[in-house]
Protein backbone atom coordinates (compact mmCIF):
# COMPACT_ATOMS: atom_id res chain seq x y z
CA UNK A 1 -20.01 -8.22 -93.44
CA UNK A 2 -19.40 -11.81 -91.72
CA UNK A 3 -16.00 -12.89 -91.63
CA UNK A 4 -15.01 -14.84 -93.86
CA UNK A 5 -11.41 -16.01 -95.10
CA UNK A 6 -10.89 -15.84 -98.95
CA UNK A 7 -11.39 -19.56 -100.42
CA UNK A 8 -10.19 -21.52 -103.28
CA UNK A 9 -12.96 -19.97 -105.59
CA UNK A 10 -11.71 -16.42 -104.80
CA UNK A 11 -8.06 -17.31 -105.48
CA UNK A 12 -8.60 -19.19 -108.58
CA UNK A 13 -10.32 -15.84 -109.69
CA UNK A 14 -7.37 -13.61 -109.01
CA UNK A 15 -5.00 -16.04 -111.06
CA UNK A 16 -7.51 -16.08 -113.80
CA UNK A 17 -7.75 -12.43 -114.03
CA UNK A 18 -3.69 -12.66 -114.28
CA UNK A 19 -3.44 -14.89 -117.11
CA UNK A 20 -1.38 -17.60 -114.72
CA UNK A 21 -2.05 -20.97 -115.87
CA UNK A 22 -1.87 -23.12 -112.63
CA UNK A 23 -3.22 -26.73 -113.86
CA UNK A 24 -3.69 -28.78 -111.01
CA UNK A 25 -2.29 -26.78 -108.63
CA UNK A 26 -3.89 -27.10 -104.95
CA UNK A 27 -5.08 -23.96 -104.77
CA UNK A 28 -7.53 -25.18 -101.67
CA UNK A 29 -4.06 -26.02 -99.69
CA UNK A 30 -2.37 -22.68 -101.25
CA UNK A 31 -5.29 -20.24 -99.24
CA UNK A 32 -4.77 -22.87 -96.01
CA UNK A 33 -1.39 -22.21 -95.78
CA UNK A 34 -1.84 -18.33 -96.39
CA UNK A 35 -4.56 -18.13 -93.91
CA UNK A 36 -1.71 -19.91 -91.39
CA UNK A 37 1.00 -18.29 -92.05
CA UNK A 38 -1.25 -15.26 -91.64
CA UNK A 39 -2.23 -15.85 -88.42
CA UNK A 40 1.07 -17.27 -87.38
CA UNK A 41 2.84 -14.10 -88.13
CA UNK A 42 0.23 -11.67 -86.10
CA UNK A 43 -0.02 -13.71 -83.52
CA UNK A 44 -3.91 -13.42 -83.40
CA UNK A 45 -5.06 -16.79 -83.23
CA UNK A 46 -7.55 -17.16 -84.25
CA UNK A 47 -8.30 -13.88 -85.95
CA UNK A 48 -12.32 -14.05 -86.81
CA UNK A 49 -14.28 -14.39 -83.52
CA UNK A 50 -15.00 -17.46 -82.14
CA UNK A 51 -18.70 -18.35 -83.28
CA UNK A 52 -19.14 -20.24 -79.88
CA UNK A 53 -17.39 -20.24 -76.34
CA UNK A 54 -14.23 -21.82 -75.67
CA UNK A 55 -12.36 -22.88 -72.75
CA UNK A 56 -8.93 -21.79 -72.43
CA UNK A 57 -6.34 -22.56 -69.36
CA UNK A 58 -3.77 -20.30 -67.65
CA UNK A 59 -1.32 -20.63 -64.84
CA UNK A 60 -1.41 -17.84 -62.38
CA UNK A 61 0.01 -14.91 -62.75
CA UNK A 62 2.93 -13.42 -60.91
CA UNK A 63 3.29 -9.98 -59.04
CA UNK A 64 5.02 -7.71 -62.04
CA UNK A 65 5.88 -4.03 -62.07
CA UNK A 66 2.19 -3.42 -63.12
CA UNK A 67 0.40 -5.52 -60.69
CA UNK A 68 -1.26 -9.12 -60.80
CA UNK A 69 -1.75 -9.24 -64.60
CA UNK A 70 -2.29 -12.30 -67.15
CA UNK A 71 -1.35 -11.90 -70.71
CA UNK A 72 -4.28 -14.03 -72.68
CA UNK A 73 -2.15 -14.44 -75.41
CA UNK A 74 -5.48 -14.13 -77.65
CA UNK A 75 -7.52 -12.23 -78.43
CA UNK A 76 -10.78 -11.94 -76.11
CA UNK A 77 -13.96 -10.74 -77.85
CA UNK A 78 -16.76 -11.46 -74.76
CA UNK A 79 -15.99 -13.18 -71.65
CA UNK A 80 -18.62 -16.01 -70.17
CA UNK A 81 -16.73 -17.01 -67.15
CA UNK A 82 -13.45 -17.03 -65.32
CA UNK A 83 -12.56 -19.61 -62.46
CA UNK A 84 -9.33 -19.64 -60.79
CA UNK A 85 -7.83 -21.93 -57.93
CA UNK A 86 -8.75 -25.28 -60.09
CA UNK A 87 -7.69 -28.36 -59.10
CA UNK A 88 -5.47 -31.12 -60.91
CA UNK A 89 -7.76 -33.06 -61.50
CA UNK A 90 -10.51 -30.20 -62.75
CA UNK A 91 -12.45 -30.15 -59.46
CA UNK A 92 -13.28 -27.22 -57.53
CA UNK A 93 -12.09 -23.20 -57.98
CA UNK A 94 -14.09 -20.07 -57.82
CA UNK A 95 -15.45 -18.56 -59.99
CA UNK A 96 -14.81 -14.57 -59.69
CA UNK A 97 -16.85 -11.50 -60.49
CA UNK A 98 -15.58 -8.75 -63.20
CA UNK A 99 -15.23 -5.34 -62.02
CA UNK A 100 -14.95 -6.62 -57.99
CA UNK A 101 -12.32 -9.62 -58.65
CA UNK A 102 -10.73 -8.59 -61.72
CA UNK A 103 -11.41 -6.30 -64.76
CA UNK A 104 -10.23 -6.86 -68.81
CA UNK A 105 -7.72 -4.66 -70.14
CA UNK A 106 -7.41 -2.94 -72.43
CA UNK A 107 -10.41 -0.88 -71.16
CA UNK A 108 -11.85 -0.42 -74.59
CA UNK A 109 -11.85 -3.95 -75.50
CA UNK A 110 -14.28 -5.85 -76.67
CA UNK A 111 -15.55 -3.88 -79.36
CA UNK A 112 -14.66 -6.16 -82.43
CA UNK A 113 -11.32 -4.60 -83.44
CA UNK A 114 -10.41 -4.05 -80.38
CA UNK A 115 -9.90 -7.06 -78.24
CA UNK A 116 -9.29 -8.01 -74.67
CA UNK A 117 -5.85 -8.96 -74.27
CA UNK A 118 -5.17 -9.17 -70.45
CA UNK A 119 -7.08 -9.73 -67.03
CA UNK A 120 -5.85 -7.49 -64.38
CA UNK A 121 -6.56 -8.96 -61.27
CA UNK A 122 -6.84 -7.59 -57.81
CA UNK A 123 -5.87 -10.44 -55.40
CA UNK A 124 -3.32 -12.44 -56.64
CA UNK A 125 -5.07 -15.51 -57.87
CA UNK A 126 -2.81 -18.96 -56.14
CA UNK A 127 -3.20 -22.25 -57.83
CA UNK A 128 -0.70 -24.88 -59.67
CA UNK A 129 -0.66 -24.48 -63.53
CA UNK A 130 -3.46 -24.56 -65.38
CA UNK A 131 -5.83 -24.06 -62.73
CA UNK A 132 -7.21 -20.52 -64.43
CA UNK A 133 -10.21 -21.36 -66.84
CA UNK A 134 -11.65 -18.82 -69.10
CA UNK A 135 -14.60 -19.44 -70.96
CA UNK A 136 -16.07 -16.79 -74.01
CA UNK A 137 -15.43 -16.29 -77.50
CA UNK A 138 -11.86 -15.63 -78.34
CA UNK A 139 -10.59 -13.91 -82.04
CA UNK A 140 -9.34 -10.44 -82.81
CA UNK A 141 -12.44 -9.04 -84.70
CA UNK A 142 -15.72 -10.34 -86.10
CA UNK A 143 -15.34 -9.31 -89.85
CA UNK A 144 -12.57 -9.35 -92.39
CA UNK A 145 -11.71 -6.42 -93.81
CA UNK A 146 -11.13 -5.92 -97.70
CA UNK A 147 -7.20 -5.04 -97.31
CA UNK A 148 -7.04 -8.40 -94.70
CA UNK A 149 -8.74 -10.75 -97.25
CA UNK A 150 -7.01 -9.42 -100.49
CA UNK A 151 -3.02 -9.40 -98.75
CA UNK A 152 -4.27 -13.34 -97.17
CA UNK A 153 -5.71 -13.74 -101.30
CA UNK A 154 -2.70 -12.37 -102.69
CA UNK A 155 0.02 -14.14 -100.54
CA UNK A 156 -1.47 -17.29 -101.90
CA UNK A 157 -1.22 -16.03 -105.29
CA UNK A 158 1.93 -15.39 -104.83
CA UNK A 159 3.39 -18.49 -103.90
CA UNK A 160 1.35 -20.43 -106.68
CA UNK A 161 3.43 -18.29 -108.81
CA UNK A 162 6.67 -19.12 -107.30
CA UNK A 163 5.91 -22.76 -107.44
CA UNK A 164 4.88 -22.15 -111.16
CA UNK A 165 7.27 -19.37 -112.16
CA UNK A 166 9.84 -21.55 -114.25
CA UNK A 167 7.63 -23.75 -116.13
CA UNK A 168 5.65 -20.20 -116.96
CA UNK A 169 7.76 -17.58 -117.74
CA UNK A 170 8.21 -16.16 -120.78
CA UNK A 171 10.21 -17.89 -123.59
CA UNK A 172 13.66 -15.55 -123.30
CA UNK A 173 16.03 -17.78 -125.83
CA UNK A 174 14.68 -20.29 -128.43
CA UNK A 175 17.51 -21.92 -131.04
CA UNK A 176 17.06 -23.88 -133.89
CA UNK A 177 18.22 -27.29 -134.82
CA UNK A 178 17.88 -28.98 -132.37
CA UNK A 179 15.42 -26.49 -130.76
CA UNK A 180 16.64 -25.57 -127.25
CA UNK A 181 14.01 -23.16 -124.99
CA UNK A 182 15.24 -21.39 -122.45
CA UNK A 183 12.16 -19.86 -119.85
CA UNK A 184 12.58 -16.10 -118.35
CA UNK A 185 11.93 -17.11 -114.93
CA UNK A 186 12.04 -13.31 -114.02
CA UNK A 187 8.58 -13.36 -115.88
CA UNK A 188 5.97 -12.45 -113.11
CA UNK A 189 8.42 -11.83 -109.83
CA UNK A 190 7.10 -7.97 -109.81
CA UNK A 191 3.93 -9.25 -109.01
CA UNK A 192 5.04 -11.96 -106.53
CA UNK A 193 7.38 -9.10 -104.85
CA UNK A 194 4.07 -7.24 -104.64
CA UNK A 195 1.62 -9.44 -103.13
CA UNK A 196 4.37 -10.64 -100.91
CA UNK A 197 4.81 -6.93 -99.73
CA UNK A 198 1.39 -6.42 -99.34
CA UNK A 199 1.37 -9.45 -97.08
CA UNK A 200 4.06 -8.43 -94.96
CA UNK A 201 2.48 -4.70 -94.48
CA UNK A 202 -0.80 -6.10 -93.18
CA UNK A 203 0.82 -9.08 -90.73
CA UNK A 204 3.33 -5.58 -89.44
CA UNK A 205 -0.08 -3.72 -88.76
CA UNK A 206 -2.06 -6.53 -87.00
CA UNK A 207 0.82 -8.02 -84.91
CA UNK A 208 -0.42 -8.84 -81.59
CA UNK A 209 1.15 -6.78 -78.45
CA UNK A 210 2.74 -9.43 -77.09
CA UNK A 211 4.15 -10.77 -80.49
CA UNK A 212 6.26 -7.26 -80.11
CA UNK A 213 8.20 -7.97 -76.49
């Protein structure tokens, strides 16, 4: 299965199925913001594997109690290049070789679910900031898996609900002459609690290893 995010069609699916009468709700922006938020709070960014290279830039590392290791701060799926000692102004660097120079960690990366998330390197790499470049396709995994999309689906359910939840709750007090309506906003929170749960479990699961220092 490709990855694929859930989309507005999906969500307004999920509503209909729930009897939640949204109007003109934004339900395009509602699935943005849940696919943000989702990768804001696992710290995989992005999550789905980069379709094409990209060009990312680190400043060298510093001698730790592990040795000469950079934290990627992504997620690294395939690796095209890597070029340290870059100028200022972009010019010049070398470019090293894996498994003399460096090698990825961890050592079972790279295979979709599992990505690179450091370089460890063997000679301290000297340069100003920025003057690392590494170039490959960057994500945490290639497909989306069914629990991923539906907690992503149902966070955005669930805060179209919230938005909606007083205009359509239940009718919990109705008087006569004049005639006064009073709406159960409780109407529909077990189901926001739920999704919002759900939500929470998956981001807990997927948070990136540096998210948890």
């Amino acid at each position: 299965m490709a990855f694929a995010y859930p989309t507005s069609t999906d969500l307004q699916a999920l509503l209909d199925g729930a009897g939640v009468s949204y109007g003109s709700t934004d339900l395009t922006g509602a699935i943005q913001s849940a696919t943000e938020e989702f990768e804001r709070r696992t710290g995989w960014i992005p999550f789905g594997t980069d379709v094409v290279d990209r060009t990312l830039w680190f400043d060298p590392p510093a001698w730790g109690s592990f040795g000469c290791v950079l934290s990627l701060r992504y997620g690294l799926q395939s690796l095209t290049s890597l070029t340290v000692g870059i100028a200022t102004d972009g010019s010049g660097g070398t470019v090293l070789t894996q498994g003399v120079d460096f090698r990825l960690a961890p050592y079972d990366g790279g295979q979709d679910k599992k990505p690179y998330t450091k370089i460890e390197f063997i000679n301290l790499p000297y340069g100003t900031p920025k003057s690392i470049k590494v170039i490959g396709k960057f994500g945490y995994t290639s497909t989306l898996k069914a629990d991923v999309k539906n907690a992503i689906l149902g966070y955005a359910a669930s805060q179209v609900m919230q938005d909606l939840v007083g205009s359509t709750g239940s009718v919990k007090r109705e008087k006569q002459g004049p005639v006064e309506i009073e709406y159960d906003v409780s109407a529909g929170q077990n189901t926001i609690d739920r999704y919002s749960k759900a939500f929470d479990k998956i981001c807990r699961q997927l948070t990136a290893p540096w998210r948890m220092l």
